[in-house]
Structure formats: structure tokens, C-alpha cells
PDB file of N, CA and C in Angstrom:
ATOM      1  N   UNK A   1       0.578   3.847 -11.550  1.00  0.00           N
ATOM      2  CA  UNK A   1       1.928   3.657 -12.017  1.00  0.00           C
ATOM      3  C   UNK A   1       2.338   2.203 -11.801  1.00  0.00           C
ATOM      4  N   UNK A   2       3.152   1.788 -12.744  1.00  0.00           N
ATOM      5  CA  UNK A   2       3.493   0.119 -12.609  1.00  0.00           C
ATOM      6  C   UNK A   2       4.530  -0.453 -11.939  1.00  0.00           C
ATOM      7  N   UNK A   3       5.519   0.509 -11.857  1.00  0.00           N
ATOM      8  CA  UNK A   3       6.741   0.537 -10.823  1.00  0.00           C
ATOM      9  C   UNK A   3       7.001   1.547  -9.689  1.00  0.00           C
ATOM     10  N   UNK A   4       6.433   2.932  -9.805  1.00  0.00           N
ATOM     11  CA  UNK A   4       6.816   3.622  -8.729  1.00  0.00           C
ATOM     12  C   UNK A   4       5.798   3.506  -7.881  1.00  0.00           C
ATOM     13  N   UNK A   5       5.819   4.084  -6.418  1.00  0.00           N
ATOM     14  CA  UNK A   5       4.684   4.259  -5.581  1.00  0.00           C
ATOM     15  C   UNK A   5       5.240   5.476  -4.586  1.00  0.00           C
ATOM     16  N   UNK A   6       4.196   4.957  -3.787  1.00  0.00           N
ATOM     17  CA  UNK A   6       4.499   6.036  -2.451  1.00  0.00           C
ATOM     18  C   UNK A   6       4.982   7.324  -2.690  1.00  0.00           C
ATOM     19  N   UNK A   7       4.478   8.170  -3.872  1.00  0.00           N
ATOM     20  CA  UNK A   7       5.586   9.588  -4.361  1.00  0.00           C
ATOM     21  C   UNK A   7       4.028  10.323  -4.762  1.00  0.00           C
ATOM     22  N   UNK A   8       4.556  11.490  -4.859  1.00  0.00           N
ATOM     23  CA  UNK A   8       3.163  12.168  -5.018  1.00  0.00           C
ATOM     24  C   UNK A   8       3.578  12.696  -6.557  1.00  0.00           C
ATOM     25  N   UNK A   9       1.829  12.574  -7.226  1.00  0.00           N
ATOM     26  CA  UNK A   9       1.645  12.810  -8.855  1.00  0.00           C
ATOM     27  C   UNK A   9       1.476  14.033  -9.119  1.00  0.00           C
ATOM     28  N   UNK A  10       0.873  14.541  -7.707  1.00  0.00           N
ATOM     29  CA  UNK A  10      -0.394  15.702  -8.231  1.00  0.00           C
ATOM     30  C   UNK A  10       0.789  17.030  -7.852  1.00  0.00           C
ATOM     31  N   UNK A  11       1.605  16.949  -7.139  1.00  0.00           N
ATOM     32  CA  UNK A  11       2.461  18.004  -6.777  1.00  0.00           C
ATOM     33  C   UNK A  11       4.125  17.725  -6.431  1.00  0.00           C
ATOM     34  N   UNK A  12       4.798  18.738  -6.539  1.00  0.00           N
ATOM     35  CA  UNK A  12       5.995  17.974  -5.772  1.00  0.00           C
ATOM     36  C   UNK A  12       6.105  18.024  -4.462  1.00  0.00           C
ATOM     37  N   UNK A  13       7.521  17.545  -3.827  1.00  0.00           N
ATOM     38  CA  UNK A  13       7.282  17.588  -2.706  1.00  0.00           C
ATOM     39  C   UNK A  13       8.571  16.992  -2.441  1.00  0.00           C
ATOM     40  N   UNK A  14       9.345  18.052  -0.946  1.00  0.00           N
ATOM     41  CA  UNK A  14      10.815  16.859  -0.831  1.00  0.00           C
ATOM     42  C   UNK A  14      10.623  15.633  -0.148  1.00  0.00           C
ATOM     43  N   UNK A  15      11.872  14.833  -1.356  1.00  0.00           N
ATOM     44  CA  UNK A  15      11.583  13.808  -0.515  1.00  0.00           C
ATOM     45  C   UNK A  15      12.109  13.288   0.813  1.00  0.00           C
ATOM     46  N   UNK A  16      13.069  14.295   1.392  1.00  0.00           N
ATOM     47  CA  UNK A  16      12.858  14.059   3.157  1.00  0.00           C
ATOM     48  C   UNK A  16      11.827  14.475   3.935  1.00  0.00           C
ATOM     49  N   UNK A  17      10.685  14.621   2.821  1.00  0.00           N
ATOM     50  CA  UNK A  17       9.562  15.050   3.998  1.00  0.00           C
ATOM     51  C   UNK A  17       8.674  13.718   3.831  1.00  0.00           C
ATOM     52  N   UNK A  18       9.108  12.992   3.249  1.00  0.00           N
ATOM     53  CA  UNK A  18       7.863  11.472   2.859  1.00  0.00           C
ATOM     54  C   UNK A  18       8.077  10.495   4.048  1.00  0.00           C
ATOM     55  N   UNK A  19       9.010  10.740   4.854  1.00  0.00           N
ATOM     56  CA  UNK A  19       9.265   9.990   5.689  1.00  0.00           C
ATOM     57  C   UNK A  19       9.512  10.422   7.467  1.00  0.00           C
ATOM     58  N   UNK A  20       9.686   9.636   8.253  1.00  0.00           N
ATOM     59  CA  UNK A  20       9.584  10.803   9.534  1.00  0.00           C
ATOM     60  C   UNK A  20      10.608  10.157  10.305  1.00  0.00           C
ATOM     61  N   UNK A  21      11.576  10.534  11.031  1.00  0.00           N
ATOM     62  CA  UNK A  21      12.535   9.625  11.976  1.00  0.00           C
ATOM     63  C   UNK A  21      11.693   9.660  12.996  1.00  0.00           C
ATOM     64  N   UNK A  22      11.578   8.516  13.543  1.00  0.00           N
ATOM     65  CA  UNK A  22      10.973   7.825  14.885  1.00  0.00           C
ATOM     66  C   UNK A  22      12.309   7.751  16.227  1.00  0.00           C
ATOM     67  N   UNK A  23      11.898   7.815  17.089  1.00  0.00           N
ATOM     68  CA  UNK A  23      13.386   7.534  18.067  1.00  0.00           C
ATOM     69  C   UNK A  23      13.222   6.082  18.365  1.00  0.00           C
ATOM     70  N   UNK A  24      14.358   5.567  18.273  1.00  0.00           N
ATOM     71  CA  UNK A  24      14.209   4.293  18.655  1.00  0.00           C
ATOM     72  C   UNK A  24      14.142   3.255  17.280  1.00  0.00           C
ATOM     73  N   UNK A  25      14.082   3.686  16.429  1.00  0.00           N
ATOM     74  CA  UNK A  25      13.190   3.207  15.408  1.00  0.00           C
ATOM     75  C   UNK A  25      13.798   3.086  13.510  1.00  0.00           C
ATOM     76  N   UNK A  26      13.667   2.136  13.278  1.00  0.00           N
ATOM     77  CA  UNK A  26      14.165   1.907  11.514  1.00  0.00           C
ATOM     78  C   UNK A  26      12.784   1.777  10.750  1.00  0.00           C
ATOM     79  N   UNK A  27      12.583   3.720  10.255  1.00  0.00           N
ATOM     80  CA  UNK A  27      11.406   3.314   9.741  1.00  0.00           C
ATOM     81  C   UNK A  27      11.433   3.240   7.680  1.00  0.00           C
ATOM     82  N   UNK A  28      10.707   2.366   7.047  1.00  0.00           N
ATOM     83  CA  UNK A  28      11.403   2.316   5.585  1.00  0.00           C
ATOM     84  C   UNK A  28       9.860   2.559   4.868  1.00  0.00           C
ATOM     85  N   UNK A  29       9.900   3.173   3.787  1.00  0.00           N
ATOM     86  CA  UNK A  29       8.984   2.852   2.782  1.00  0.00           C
ATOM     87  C   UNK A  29       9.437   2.762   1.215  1.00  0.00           C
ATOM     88  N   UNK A  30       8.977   1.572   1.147  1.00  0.00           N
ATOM     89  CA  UNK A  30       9.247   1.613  -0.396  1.00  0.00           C
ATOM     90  C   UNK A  30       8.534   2.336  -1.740  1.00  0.00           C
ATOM     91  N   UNK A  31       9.468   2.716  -2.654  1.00  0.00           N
ATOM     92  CA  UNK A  31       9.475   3.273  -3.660  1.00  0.00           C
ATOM     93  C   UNK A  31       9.317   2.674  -4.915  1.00  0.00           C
ATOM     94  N   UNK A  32       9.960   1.635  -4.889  1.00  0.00           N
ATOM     95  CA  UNK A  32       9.022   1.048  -6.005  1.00  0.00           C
ATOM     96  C   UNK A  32       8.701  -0.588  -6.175  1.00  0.00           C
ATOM     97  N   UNK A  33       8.482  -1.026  -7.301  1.00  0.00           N
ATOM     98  CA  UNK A  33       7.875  -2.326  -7.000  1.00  0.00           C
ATOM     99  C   UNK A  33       8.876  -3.262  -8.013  1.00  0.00           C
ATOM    100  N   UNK A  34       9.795  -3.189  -8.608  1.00  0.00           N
ATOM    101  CA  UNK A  34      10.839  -3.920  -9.178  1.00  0.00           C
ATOM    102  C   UNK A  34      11.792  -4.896  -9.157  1.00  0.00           C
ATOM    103  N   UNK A  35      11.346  -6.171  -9.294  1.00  0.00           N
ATOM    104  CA  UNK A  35      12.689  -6.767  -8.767  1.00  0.00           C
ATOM    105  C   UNK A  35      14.169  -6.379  -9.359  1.00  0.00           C
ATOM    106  N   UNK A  36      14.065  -5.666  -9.981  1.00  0.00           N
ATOM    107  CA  UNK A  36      15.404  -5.559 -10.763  1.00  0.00           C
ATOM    108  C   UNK A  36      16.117  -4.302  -9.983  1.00  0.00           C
ATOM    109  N   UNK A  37      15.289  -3.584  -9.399  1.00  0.00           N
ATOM    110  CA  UNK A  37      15.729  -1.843  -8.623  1.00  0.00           C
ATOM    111  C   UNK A  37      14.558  -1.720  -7.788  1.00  0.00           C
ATOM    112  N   UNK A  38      15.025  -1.696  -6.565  1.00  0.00           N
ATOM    113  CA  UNK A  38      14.614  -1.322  -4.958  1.00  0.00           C
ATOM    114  C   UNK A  38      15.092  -0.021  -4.850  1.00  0.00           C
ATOM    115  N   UNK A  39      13.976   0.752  -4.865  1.00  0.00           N
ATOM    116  CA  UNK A  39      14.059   2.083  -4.346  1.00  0.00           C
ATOM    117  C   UNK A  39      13.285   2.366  -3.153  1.00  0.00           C
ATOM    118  N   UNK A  40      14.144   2.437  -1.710  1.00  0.00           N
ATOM    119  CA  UNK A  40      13.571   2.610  -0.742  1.00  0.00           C
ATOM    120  C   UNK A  40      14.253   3.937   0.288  1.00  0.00           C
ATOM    121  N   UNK A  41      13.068   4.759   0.798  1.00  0.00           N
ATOM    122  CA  UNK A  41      13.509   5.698   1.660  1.00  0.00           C
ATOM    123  C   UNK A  41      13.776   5.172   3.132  1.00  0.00           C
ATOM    124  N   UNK A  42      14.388   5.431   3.963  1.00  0.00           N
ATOM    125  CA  UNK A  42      14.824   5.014   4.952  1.00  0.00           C
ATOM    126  C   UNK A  42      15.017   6.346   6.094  1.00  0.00           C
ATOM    127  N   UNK A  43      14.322   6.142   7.327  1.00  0.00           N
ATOM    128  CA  UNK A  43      14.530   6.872   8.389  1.00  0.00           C
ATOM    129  C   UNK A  43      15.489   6.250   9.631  1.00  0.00           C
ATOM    130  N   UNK A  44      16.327   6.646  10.025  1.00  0.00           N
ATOM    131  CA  UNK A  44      16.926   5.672  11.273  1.00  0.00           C
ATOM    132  C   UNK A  44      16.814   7.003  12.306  1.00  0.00           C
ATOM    133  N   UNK A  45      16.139   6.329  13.472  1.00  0.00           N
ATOM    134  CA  UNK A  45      16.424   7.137  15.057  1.00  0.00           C
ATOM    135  C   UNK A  45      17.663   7.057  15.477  1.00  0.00           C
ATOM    136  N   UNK A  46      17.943   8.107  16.380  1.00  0.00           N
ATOM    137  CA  UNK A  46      19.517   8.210  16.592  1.00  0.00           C
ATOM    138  C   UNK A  46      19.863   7.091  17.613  1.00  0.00           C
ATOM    139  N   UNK A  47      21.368   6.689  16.785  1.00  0.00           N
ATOM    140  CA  UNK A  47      21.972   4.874  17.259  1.00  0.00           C
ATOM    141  C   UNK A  47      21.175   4.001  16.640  1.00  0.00           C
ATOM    142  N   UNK A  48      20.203   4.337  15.692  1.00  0.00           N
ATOM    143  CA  UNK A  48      19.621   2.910  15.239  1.00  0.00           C
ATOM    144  C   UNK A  48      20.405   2.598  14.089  1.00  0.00           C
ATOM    145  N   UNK A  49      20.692   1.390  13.507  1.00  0.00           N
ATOM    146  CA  UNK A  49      21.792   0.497  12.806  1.00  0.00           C
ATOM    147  C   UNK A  49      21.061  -0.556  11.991  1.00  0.00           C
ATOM    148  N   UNK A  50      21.886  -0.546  10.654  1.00  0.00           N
ATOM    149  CA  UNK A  50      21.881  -1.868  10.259  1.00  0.00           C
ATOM    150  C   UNK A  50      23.094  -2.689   9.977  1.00  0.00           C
ATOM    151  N   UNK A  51      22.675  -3.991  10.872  1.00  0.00           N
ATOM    152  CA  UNK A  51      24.564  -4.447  11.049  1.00  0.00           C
ATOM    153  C   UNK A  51      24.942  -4.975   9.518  1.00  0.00           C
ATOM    154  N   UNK A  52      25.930  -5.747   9.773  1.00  0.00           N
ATOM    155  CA  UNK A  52      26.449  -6.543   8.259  1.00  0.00           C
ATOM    156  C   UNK A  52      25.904  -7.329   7.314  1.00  0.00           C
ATOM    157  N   UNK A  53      25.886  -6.878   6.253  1.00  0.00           N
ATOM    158  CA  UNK A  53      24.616  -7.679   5.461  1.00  0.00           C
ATOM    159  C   UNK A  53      25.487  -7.272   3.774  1.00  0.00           C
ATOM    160  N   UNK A  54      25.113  -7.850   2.825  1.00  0.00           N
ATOM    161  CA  UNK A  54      25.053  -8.034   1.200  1.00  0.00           C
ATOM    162  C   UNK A  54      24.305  -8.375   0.659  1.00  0.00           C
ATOM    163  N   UNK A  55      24.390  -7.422  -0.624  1.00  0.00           N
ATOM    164  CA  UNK A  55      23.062  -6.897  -1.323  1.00  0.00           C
ATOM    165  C   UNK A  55      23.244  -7.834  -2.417  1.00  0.00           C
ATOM    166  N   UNK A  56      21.962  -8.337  -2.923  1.00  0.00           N
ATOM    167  CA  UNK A  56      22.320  -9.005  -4.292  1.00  0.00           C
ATOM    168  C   UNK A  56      22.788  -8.193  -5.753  1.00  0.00           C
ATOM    169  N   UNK A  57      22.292  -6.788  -5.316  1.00  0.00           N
ATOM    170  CA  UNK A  57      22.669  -5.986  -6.859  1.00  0.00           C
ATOM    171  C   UNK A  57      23.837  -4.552  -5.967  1.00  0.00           C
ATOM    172  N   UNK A  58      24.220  -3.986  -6.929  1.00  0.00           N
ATOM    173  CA  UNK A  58      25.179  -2.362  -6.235  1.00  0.00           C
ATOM    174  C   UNK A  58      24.309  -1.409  -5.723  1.00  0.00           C
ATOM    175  N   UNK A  59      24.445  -1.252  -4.552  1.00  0.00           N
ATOM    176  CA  UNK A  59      23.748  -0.086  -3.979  1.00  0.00           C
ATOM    177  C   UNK A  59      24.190   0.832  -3.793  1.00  0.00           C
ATOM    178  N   UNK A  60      23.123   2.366  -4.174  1.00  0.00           N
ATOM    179  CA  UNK A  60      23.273   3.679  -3.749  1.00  0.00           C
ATOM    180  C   UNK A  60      22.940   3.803  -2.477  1.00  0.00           C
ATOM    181  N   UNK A  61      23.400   4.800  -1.818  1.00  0.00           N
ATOM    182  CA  UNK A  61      23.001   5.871  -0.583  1.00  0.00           C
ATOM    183  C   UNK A  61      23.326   6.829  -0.769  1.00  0.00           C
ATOM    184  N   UNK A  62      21.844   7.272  -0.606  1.00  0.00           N
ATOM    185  CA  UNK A  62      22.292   9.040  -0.667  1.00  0.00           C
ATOM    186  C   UNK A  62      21.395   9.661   0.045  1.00  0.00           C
ATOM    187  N   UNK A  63      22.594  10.104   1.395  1.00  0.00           N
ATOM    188  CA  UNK A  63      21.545  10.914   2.307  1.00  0.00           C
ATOM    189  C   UNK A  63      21.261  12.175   2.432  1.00  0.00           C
ATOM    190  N   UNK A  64      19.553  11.947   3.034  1.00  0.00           N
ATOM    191  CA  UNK A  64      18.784  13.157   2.399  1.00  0.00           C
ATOM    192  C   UNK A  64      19.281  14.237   3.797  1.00  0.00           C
ATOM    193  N   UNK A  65      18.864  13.647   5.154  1.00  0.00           N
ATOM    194  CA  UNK A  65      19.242  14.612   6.243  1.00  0.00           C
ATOM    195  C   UNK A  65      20.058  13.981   7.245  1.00  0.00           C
ATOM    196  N   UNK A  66      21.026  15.254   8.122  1.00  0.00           N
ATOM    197  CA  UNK A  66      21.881  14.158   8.996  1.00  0.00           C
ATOM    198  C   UNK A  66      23.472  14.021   8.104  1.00  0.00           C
ATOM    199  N   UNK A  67      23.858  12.856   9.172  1.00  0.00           N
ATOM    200  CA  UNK A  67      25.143  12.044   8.536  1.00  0.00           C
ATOM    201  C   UNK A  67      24.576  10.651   8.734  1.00  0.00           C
ATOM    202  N   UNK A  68      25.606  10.051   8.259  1.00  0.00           N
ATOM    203  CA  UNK A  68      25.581   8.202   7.926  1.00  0.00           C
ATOM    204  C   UNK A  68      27.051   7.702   8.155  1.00  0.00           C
ATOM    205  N   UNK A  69      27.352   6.964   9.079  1.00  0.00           N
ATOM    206  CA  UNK A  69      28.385   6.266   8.701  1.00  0.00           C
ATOM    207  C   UNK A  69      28.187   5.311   8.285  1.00  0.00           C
ATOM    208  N   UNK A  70      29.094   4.587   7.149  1.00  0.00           N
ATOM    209  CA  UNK A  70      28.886   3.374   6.205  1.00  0.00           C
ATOM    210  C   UNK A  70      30.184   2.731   6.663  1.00  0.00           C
ATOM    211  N   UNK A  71      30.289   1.306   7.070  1.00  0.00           N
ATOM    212  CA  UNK A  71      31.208   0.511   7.795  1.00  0.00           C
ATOM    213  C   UNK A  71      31.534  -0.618   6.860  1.00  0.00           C
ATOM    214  N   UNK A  72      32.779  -0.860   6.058  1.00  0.00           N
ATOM    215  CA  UNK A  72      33.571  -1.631   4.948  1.00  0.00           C
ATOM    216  C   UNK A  72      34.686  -2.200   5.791  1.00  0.00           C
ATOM    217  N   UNK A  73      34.713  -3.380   5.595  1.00  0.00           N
ATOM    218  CA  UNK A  73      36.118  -4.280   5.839  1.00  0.00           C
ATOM    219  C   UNK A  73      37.154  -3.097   6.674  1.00  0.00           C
ATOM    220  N   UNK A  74      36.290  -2.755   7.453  1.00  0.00           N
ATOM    221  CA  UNK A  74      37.161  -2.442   8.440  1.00  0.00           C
ATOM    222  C   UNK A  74      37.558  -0.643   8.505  1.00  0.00           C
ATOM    223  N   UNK A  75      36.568   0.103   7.687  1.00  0.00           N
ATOM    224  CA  UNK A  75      36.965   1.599   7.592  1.00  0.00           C
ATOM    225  C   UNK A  75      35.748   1.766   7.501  1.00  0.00           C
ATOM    226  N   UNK A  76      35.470   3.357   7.773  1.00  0.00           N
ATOM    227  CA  UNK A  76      34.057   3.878   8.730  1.00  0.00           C
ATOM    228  C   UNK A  76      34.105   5.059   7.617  1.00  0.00           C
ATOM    229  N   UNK A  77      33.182   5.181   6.538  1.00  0.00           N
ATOM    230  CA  UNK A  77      33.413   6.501   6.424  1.00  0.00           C
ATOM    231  C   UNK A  77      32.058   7.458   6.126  1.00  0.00           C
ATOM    232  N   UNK A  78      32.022   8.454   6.388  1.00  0.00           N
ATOM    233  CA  UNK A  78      30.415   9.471   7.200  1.00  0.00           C
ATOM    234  C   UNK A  78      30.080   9.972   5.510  1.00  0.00           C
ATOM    235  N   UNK A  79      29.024   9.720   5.300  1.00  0.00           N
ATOM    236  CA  UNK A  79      27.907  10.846   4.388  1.00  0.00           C
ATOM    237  C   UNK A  79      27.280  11.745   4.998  1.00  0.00           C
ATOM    238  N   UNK A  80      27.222  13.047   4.848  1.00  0.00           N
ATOM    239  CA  UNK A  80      26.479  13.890   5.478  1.00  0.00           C
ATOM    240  C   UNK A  80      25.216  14.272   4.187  1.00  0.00           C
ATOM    241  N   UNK A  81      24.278  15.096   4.514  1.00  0.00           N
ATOM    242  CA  UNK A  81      23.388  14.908   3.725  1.00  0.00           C
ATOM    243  C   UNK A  81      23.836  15.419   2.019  1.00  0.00           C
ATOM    244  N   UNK A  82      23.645  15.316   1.233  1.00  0.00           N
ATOM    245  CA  UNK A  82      23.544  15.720   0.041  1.00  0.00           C
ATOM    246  C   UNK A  82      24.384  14.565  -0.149  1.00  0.00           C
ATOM    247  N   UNK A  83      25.213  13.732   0.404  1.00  0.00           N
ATOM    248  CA  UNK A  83      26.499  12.830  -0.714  1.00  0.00           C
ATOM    249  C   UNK A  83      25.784  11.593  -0.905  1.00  0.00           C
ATOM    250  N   UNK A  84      26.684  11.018  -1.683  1.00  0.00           N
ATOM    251  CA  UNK A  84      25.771   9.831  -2.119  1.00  0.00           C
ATOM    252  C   UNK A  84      27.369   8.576  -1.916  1.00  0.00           C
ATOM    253  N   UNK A  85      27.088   7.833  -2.030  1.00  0.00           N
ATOM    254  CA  UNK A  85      28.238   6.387  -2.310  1.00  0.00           C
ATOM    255  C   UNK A  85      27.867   5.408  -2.713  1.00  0.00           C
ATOM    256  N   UNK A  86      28.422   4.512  -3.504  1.00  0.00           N
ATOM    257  CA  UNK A  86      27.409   3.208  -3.954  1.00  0.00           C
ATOM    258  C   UNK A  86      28.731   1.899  -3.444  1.00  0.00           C
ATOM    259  N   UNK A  87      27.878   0.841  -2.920  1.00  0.00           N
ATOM    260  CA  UNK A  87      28.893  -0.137  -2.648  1.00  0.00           C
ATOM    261  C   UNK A  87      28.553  -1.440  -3.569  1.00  0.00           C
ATOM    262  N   UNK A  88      29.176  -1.861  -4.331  1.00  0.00           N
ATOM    263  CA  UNK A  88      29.107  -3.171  -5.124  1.00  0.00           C
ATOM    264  C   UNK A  88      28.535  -4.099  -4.464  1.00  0.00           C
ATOM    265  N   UNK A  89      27.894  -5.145  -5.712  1.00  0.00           N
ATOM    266  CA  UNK A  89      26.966  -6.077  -5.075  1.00  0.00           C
ATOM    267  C   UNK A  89      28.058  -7.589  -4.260  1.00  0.00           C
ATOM    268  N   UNK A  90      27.277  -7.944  -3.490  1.00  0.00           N
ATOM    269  CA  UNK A  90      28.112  -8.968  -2.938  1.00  0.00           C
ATOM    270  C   UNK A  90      29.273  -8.427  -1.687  1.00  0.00           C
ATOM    271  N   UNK A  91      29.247  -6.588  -1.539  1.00  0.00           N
ATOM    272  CA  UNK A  91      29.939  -6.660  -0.285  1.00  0.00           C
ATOM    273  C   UNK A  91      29.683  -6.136   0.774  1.00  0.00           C
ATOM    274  N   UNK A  92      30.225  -6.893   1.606  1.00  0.00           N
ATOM    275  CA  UNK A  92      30.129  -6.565   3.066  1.00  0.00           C
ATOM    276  C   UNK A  92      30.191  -5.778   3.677  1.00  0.00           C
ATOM    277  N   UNK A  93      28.984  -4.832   3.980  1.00  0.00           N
ATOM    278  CA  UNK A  93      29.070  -3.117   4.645  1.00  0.00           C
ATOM    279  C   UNK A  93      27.609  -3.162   5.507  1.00  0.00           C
ATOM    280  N   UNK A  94      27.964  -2.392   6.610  1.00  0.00           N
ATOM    281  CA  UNK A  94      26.575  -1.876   7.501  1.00  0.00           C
ATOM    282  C   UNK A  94      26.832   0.054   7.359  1.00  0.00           C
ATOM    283  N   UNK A  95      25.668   0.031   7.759  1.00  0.00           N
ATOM    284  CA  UNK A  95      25.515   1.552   8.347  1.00  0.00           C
ATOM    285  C   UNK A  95      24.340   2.418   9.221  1.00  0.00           C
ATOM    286  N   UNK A  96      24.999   3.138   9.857  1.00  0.00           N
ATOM    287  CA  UNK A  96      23.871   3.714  10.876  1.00  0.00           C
ATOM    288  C   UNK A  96      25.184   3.447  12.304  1.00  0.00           C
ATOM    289  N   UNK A  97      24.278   3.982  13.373  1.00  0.00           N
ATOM    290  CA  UNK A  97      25.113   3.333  14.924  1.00  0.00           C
ATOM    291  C   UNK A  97      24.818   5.239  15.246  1.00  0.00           C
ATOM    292  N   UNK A  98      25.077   6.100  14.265  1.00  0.00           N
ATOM    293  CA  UNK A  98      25.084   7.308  14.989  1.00  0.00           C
ATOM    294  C   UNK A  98      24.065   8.280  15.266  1.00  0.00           C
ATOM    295  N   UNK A  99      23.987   9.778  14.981  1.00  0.00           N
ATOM    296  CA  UNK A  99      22.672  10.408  15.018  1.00  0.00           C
ATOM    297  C   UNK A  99      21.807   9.800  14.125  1.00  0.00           C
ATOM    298  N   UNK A 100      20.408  10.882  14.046  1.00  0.00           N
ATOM    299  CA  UNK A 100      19.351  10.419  13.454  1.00  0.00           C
ATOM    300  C   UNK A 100      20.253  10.885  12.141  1.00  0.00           C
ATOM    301  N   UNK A 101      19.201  10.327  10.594  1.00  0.00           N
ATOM    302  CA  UNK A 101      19.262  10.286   9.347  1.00  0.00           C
ATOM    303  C   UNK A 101      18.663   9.830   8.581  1.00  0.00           C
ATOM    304  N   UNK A 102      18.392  10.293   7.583  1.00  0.00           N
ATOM    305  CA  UNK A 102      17.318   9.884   6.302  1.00  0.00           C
ATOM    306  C   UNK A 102      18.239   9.632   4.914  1.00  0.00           C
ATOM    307  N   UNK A 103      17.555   8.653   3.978  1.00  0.00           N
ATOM    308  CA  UNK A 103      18.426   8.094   3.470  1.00  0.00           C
ATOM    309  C   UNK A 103      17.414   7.910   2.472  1.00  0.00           C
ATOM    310  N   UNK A 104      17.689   7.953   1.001  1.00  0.00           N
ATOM    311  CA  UNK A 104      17.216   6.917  -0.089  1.00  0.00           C
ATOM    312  C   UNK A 104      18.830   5.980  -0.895  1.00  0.00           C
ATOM    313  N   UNK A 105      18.130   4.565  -0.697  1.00  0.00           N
ATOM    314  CA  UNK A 105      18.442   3.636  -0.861  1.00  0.00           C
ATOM    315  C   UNK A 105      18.069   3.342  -2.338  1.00  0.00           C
ATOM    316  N   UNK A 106      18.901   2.898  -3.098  1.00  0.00           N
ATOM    317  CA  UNK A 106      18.581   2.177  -4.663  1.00  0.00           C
ATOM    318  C   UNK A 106      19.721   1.064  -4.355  1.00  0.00           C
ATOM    319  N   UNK A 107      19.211   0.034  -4.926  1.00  0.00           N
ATOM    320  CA  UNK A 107      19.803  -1.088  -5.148  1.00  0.00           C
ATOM    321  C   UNK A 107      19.331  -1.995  -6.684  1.00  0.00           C
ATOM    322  N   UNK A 108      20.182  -2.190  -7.471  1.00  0.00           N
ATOM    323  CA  UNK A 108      20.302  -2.136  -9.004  1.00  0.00           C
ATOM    324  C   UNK A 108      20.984  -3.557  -9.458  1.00  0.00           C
ATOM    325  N   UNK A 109      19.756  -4.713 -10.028  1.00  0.00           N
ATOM    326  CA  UNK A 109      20.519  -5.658 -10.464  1.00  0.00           C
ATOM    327  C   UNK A 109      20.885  -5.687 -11.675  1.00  0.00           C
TER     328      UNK A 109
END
């Protein structure tokens, strides 16, 4: 395949099982190979974080297990698994700090 990876051809399979939470630990694999769309799964151990940062294109989250808090100019607000949120490119948001959680990430220029 020329853009996707890491996904299985021959069968399905969920995709919170492609990945494993580690304790302690931010573990990621990527999904595909695009500069234009980053599709990456994401495991965080419980309290593991990613602080403040901006994306060059709008990003999805949509978590697979767990909750997520996502942290904006100053308001905190939780995904639990199945929801999704997308934050525009260029702003300023972290997330993670709480339990464990699994996550796929798209980011779209």
C-alpha cells in the first residue's frame, strides 16, 4: 500500500487492539505515510501527557479506550471513548495528564 501501513489486509481487527498502553509511557504508531494526513494511533500510560503544542493542519481525536482530557486557552474538556473533537490548525491545545487512553489521531492539511 502507498499510504497506509501498520493495519492488517488479510483480516480485520480493532483498532484498540494495534496498540498496547505501557505505564509510564507515550507509545505511537503510525498509520500512514502522507504529508498531507498523519494518521497516528496513540497509547498514553496513566498521567502521561502531551503539553502545549500546534499542529500545522486541523486535528481529529477520537478516543478509542478510556477518557482524554483536551486542554484549550484555558478550559479542560474530557473525551471518553467513542467521541471524537477536532481542533483547528494553528491552535494551542495539550492533552493527556489523566488515566490511561488510546487515541487515533488524524491531522489534515
Amino acid at each position: 500500500m502507498e499510504f497506509l501501513r501498520n493495519l492488517p489486509v488479510d483480516h480485520p481487527e480493532e483498532l484498540a487492539g494495534l496498540i498496547e498502553i505501557r505505564p509510564g509511557r507515550v507509545v505511537s504508531m503510525a498509520l500512514s505515510r502522507s504529508e498531507r494526513c498523519q494518521m497516528t494511533l496513540l497509547a498514553f500510560g496513566d498521567g502521561e501527557s502531551v503539553s502545549e503544542e500546534r499542529y500545522f493542519g486541523d486535528t481529529l481525536y477520537y478516543v478509542l479506550e478510556g477518557s482524554m482530557p483536551v486542554y484549550q486557552e484555558d478550559k479542560e474538556t474530557v473525551l471518553r471513548a467513542g467521541a471524537c473533537m477536532a481542533v483547528p490548525a494553528g491552535v494551542t491545545h495539550a492533552i493527556g495528564g489523566a488515566g490511561p487512553f488510546k487515541l487515533l489521531q488524524i491531522t489534515v492539511q
